[in-house]
Protein backbone atom coordinates (compact mmCIF):
# COMPACT_ATOMS: atom_id res chain seq x y z
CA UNK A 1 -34.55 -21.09 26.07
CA UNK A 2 -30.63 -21.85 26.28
CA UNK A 3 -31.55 -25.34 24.08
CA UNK A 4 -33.06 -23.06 21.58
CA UNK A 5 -30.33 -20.82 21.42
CA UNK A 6 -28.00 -23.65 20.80
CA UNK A 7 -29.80 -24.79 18.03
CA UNK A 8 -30.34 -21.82 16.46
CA UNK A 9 -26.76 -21.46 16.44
CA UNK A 10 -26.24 -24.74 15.04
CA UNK A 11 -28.68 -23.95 12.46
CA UNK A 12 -26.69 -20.71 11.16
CA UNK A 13 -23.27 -22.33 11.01
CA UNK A 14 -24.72 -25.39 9.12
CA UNK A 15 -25.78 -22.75 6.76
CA UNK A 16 -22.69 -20.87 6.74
CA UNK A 17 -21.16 -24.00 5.42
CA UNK A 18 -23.25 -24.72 3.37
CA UNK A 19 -23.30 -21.19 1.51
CA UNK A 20 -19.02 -21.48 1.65
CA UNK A 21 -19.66 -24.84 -0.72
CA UNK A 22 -22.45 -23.34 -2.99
CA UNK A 23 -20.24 -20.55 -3.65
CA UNK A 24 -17.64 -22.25 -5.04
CA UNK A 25 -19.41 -24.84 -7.18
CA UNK A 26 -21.59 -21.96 -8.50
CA UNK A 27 -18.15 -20.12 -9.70
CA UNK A 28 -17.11 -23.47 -11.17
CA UNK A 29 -20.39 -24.71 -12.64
CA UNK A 30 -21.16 -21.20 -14.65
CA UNK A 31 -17.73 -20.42 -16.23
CA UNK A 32 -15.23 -22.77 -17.81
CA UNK A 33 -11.96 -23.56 -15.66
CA UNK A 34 -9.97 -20.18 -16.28
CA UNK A 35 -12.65 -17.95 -15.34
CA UNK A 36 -11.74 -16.21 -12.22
CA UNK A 37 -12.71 -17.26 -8.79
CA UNK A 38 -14.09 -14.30 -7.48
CA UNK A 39 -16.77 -16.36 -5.46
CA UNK A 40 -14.78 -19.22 -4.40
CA UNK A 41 -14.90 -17.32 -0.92
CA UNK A 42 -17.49 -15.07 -0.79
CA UNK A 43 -18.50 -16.04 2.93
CA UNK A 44 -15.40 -14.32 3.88
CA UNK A 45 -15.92 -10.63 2.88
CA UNK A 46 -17.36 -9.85 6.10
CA UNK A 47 -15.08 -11.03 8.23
CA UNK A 48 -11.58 -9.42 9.81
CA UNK A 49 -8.21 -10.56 10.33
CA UNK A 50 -6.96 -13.84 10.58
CA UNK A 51 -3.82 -15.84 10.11
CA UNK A 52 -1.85 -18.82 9.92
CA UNK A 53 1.27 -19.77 12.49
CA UNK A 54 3.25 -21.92 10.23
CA UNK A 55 6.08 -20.24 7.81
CA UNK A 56 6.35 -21.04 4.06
CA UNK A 57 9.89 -20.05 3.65
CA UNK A 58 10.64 -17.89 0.25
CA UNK A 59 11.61 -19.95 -2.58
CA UNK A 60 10.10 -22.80 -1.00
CA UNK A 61 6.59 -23.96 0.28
CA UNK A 62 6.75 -27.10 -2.45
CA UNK A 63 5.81 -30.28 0.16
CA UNK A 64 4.70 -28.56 3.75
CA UNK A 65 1.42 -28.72 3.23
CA UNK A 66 0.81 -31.83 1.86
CA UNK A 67 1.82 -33.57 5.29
CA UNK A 68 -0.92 -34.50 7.27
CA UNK A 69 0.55 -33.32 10.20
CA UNK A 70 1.56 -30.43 9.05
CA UNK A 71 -1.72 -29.27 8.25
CA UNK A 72 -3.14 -30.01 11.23
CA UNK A 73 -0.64 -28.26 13.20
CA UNK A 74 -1.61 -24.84 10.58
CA UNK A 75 -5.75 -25.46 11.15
CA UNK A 76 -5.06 -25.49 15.18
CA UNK A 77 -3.37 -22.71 14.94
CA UNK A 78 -5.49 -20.80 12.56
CA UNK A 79 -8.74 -21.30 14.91
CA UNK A 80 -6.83 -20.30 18.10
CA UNK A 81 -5.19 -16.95 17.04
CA UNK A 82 -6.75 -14.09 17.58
CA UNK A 83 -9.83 -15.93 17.76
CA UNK A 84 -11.92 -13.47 19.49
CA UNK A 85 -11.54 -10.81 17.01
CA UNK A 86 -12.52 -13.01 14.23
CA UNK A 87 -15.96 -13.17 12.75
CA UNK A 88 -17.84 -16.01 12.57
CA UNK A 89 -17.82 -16.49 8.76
CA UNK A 90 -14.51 -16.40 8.32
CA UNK A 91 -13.82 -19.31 11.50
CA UNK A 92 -16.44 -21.43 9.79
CA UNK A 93 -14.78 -21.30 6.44
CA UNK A 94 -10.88 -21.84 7.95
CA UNK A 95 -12.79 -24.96 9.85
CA UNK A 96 -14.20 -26.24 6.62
CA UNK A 97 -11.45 -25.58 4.70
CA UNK A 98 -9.09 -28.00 6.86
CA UNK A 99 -11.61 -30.78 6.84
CA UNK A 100 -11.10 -31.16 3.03
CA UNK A 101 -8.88 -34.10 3.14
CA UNK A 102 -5.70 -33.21 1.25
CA UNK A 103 -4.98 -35.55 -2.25
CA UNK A 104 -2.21 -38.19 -3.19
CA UNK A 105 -0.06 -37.57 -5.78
CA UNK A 106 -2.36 -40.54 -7.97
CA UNK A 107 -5.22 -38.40 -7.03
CA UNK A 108 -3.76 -35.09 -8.46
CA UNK A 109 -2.59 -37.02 -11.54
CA UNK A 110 -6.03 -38.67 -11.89
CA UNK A 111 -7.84 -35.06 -11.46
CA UNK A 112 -5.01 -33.25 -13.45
CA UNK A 113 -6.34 -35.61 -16.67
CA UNK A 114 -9.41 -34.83 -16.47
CA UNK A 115 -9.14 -30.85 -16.34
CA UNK A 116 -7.03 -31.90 -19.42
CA UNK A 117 -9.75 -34.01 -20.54
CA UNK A 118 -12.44 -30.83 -20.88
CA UNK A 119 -9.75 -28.31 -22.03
CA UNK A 120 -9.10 -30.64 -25.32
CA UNK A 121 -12.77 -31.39 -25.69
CA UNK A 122 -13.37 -27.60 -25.29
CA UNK A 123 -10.96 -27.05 -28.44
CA UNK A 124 -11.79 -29.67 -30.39
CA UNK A 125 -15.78 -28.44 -30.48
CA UNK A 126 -14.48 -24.92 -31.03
CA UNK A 127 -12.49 -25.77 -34.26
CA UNK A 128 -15.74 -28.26 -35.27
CA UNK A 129 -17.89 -25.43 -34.38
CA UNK A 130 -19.56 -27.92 -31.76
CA UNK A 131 -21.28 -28.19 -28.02
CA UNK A 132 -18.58 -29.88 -25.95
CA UNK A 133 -19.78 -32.95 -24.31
CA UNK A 134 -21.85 -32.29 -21.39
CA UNK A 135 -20.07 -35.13 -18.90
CA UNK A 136 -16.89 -34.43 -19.79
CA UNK A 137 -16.80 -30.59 -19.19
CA UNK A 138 -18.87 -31.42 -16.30
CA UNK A 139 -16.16 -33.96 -14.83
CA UNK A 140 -13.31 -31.30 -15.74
CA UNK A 141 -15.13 -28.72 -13.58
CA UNK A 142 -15.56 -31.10 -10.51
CA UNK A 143 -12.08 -32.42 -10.40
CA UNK A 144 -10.81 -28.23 -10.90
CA UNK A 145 -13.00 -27.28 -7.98
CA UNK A 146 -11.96 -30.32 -5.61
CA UNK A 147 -8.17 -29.45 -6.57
CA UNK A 148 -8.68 -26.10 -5.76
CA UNK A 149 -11.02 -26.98 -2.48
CA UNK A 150 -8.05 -29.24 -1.17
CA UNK A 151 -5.62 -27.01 -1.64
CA UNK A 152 -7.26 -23.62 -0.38
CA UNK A 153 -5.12 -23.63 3.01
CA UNK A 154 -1.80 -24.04 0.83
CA UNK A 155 -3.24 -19.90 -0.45
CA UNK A 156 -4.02 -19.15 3.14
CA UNK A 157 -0.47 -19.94 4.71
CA UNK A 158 1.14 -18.03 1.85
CA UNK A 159 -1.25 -15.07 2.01
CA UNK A 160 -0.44 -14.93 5.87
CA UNK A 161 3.09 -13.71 4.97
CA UNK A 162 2.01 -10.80 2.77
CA UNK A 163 -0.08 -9.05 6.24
CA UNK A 164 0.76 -5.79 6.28
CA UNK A 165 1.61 -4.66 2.79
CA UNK A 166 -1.12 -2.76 2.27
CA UNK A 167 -3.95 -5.53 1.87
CA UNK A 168 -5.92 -7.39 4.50
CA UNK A 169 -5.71 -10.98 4.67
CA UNK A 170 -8.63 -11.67 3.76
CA UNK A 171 -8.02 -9.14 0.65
CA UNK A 172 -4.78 -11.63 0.02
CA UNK A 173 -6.52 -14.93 0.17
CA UNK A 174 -8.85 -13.75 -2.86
CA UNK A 175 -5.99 -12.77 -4.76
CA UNK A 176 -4.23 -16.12 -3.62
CA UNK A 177 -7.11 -18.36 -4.93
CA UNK A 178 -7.55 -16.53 -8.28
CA UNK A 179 -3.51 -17.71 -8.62
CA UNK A 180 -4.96 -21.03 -7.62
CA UNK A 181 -7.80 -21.37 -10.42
CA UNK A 182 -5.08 -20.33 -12.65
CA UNK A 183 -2.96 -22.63 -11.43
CA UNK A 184 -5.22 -25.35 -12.20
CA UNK A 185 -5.94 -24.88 -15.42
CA UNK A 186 -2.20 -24.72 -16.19
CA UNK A 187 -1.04 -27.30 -14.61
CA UNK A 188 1.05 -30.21 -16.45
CA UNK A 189 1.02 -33.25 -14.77
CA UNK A 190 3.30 -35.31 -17.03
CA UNK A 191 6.15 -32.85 -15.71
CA UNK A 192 6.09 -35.17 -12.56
CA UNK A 193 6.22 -32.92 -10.20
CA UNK A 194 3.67 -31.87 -7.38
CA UNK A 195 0.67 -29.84 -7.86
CA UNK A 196 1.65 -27.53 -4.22
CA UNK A 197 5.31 -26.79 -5.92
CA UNK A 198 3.66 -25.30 -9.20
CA UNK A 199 0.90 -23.77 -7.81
CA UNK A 200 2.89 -22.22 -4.67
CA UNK A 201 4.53 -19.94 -7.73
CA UNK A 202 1.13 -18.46 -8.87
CA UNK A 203 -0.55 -18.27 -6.33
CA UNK A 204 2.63 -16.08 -4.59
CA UNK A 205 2.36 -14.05 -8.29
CA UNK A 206 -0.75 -13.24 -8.10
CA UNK A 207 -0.49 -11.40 -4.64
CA UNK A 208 2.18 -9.76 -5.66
CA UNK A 209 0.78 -8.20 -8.43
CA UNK A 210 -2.05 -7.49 -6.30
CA UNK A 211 0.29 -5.31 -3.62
CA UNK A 212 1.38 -3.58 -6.26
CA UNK A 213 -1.28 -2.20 -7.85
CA UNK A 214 -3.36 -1.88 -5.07
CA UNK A 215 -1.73 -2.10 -1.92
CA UNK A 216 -0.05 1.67 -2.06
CA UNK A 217 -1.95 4.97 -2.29
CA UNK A 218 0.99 5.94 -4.67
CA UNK A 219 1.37 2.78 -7.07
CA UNK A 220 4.95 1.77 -7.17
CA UNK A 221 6.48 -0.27 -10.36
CA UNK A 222 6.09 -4.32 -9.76
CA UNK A 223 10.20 -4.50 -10.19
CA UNK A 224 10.67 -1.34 -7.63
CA UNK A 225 7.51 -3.84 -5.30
CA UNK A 226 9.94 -6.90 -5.97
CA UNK A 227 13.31 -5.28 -4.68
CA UNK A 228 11.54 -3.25 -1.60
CA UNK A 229 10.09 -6.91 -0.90
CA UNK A 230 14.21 -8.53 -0.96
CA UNK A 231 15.33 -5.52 1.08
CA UNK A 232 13.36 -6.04 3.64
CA UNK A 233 13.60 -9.73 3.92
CA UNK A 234 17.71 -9.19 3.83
CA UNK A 235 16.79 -6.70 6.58
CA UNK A 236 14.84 -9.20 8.51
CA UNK A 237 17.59 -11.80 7.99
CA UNK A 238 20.33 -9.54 9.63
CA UNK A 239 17.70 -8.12 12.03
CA UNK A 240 17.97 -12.14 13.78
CA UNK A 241 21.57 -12.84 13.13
CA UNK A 242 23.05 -9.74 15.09
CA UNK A 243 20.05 -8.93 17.58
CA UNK A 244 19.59 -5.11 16.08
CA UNK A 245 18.46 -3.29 13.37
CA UNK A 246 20.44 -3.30 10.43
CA UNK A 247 22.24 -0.06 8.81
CA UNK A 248 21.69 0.72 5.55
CA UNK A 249 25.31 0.25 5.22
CA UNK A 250 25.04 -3.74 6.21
CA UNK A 251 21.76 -4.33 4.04
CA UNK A 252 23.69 -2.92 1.06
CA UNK A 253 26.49 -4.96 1.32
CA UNK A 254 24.22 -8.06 1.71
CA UNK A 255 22.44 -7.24 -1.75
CA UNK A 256 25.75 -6.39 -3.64
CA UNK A 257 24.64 -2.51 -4.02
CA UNK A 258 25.59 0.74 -2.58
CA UNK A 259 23.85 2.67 0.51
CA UNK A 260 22.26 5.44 -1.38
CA UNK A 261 20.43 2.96 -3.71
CA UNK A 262 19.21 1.42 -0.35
CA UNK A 263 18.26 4.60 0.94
CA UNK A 264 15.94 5.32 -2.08
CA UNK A 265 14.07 2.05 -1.77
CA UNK A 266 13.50 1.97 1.81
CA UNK A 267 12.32 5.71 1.50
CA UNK A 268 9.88 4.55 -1.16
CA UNK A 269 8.55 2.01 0.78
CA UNK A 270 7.14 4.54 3.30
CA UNK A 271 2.91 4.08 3.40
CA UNK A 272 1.87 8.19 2.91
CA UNK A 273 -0.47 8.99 5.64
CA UNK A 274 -2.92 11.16 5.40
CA UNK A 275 -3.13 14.86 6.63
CA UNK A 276 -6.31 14.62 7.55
CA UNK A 277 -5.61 11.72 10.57
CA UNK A 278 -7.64 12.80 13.29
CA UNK A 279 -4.84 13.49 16.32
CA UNK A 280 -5.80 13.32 20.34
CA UNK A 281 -8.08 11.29 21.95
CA UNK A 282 -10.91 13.23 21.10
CA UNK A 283 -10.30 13.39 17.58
CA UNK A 284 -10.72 17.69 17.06
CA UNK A 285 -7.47 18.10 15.50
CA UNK A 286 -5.81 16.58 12.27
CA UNK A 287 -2.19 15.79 11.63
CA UNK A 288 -2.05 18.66 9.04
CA UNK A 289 -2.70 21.39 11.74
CA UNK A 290 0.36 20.41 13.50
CA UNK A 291 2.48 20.71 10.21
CA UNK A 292 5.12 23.76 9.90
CA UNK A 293 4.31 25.33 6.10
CA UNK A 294 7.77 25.53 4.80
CA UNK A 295 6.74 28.33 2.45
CA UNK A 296 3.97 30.52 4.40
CA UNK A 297 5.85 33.26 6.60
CA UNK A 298 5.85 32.50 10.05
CA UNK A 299 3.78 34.23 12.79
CA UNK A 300 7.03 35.81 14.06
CA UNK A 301 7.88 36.94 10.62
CA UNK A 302 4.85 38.11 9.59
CA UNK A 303 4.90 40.84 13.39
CA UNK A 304 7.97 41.43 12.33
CA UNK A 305 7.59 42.49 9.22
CA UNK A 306 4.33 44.31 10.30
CA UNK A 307 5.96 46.70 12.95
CA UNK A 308 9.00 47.15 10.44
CA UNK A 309 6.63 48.62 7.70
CA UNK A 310 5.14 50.46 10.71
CA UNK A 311 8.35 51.88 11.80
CA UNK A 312 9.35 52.62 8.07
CA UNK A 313 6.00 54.64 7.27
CA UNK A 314 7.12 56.90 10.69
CA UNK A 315 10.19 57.52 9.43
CA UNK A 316 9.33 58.60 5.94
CA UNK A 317 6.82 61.16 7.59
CA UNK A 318 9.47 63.48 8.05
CA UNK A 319 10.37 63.77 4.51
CA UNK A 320 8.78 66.02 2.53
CA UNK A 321 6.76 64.59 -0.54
CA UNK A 322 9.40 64.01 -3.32
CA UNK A 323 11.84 62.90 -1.08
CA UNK A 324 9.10 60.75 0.24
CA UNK A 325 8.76 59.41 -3.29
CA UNK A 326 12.24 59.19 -4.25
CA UNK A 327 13.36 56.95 -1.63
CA UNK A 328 9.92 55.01 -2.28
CA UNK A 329 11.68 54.33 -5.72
CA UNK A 330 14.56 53.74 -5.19
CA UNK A 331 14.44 50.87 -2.43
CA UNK A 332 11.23 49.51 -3.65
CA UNK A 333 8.70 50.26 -0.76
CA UNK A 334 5.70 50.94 -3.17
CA UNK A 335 5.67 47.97 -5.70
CA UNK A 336 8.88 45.92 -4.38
CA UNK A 337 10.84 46.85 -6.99
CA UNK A 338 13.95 49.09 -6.96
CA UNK A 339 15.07 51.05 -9.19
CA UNK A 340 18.42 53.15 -10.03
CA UNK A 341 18.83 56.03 -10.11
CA UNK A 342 18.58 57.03 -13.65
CA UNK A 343 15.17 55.66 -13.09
CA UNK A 344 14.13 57.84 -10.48
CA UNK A 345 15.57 61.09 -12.23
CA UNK A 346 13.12 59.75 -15.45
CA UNK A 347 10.15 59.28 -13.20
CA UNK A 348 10.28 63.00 -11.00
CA UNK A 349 12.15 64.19 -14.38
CA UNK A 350 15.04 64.95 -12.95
CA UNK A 351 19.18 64.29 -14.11
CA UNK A 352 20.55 61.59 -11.99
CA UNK A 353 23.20 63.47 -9.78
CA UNK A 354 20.14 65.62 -9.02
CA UNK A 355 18.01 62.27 -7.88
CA UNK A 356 21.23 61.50 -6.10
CA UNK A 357 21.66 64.44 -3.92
CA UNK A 358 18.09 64.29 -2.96
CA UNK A 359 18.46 60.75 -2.12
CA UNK A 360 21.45 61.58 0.55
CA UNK A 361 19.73 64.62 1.77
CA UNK A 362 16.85 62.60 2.36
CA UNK A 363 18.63 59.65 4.03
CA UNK A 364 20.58 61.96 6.23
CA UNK A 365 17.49 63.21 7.82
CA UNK A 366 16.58 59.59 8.24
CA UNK A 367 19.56 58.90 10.08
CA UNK A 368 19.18 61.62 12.34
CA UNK A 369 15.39 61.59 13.17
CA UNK A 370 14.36 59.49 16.31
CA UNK A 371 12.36 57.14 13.96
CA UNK A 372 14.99 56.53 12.09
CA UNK A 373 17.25 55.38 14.91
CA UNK A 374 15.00 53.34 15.67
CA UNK A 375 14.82 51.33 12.66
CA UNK A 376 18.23 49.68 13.58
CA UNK A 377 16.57 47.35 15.83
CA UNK A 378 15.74 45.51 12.80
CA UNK A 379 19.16 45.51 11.31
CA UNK A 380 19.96 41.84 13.24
């Protein structure tokens, strides 16, 4: 039984592979060489987060990984990280991807001419209103998908320092390899200069672009993405050189601005989270329950304000009715609007020293009923 096991296991991986190959020469063989390449990793989709040890510094990541050693070092460490919360699918393809032997600079060059090769035979039968030669295209698509197949860990090692901006890995290794095709196709190998250094810049675009427009519940501006992305490298810088957290004070003088300006971008780079997060270990409550409403009354207020009207209606009870009504008027009690007393005098058709006498005979006997006293509790 264990035997059969094994070898049903065997059996699955084998085909794992295999289905990590076929989707990448099927994205190659259907489309011409700019065409995106959506399925260049579709056996990853399923599977969690992973990620690579070795740093590609900013600015450079030209050379590291076309040393041998190098690359081994970054495969090692790929497999052993958090490998037991990785899915299968996702191991098999970071195993397969780092037993594509990496390319000389002759065999760039030599697979860089013919990608050129099918992109001029591809314009000449479009102006002669032609079928482009079979082989050729054919020859340009294999040498695109073996550049892009040896250079696939080059995406992954980038990608790993974009974690936690929003996308998964995984998320940032499709974005990286669609830089990659790209990357191919544009590549210009009389410049003389490696394919890693020119590609390193797209494929690095092509996340960004991705964090920005979908990495935020509230989409940010690629140039505000691009400063909040310094700031918090500067921060990280000074975060190792004095063994603390920067102030804002120290990261603005690093970038050459002031603190406020500082203050807005770091504020801006705050995720949102959601009211609706459940809170406790059972889950029954959300974070919005335990938010104060800055505009509703609170409890207190609103008993307050209950026993006050309370208190009020007592008090007026030993008015009679138009004094009742006057004072009603004149402070507002039935519509919460006061009015003067010209107003009142119009309204019980009286002349205003008239509404005014009745308004201090009726406040005296406020002031001396027992009610009334006791409405200057709520005078503090």
């Amino acid at each position: 039984m264990a035997i059969m096991f094994i070898e049903s296991q065997k059996e699955q991986e084998k085909s794992i592979l295999t289905m990590s190959q076929a989707s990448i020469q099927q994205s190659l063989s259907s489309v011409h060489p700019t065409d995106d390449l959506e399925h260049a990793v579709a056996s990853m989709e399923t599977a969690e987060d992973m990620f690579l040890e070795e740093e590609v510094e900013n600015g450079e990541g030209t050379d590291l990984l076309n040393d041998a050693e190098a690359s081994t070092m970054a495969e090692h460490s790929l497999l052993s990280e958090e490998a037991a919360d990785v899915e299968d699918s996702l191991r098999v393809y970071l195993r397969e991807m780092g037993r594509t032997p990496l390319l000389k600079g002759d065999e760039e060059i030599r697979l860089a001419q013919q990608i050129a090769c099918g992109k001029c035979e591809r314009e000449r039968a479009e102006q002669q209103n032609e079928t482009p030669d079979y082989i050729v295209m054919e020859q340009a698509k294999d040498a695109q998908r073996r550049l892009i197949e040896a250079n696939l860990r080059l995406v992954v090692s980038i990608a790993k320092n974009y974690r936690g901006r929003g996308l998964t890995l995984l998320d940032l290794i499709q974005e990286g390899n669609s830089g990659l095709m790209l990357a191919t196709e544009k590549f210009d190998y009389t410049k003389g200069y490696k394919f890693s250094t020119y590609a390193t810049w797209w494929i690095r675009q092509a996340i960004s672009r991705a964090i920005a427009n979908q990495g935020r519940t509230i989409r940010l501006p690629v140039h505000l993405v691009e400063t909040i992305n310094r700031t918090m490298r500067v921060s990280a810088r000074l975060f190792q050189e004095l063994g603390r957290e920067p102030s804002v004070e120290e990261i603005a003088q690093q970038m050459g601005t002031d603190a406020d300006h500082v203050e807005h971008i770091l504020k801006a780079s705050q995720q949102p989270i959601s009211l609706e997060t459940p809170i406790g270990e059972d889950g029954d409550n959300a974070l919005g329950d335990f938010v104060e409403d800055q505009i509703a009354p609170s409890p207190t207020e609103v008993t307050t304000h209950h026993q006050l009207k309370e208190r009020i209606d007592e008090a007026l009870r030993t008015l009679n009715d138009r004094e009742r009504y006057l004072i009603q008027l004149r402070f507002g009690l039935l519509d919460g609007r006061s009015r003067t007393l010209a107003e009142v005098g119009q309204e019980l058709r009286l002349s205003r020293e008239r509404a005014r006498q009745i308004e201090s005979r009726a406040l005296q006997k406020l002031r001396q009923s027992r009610n009334g006293f006791q409405l200057k509790d709520f005078l503090d």
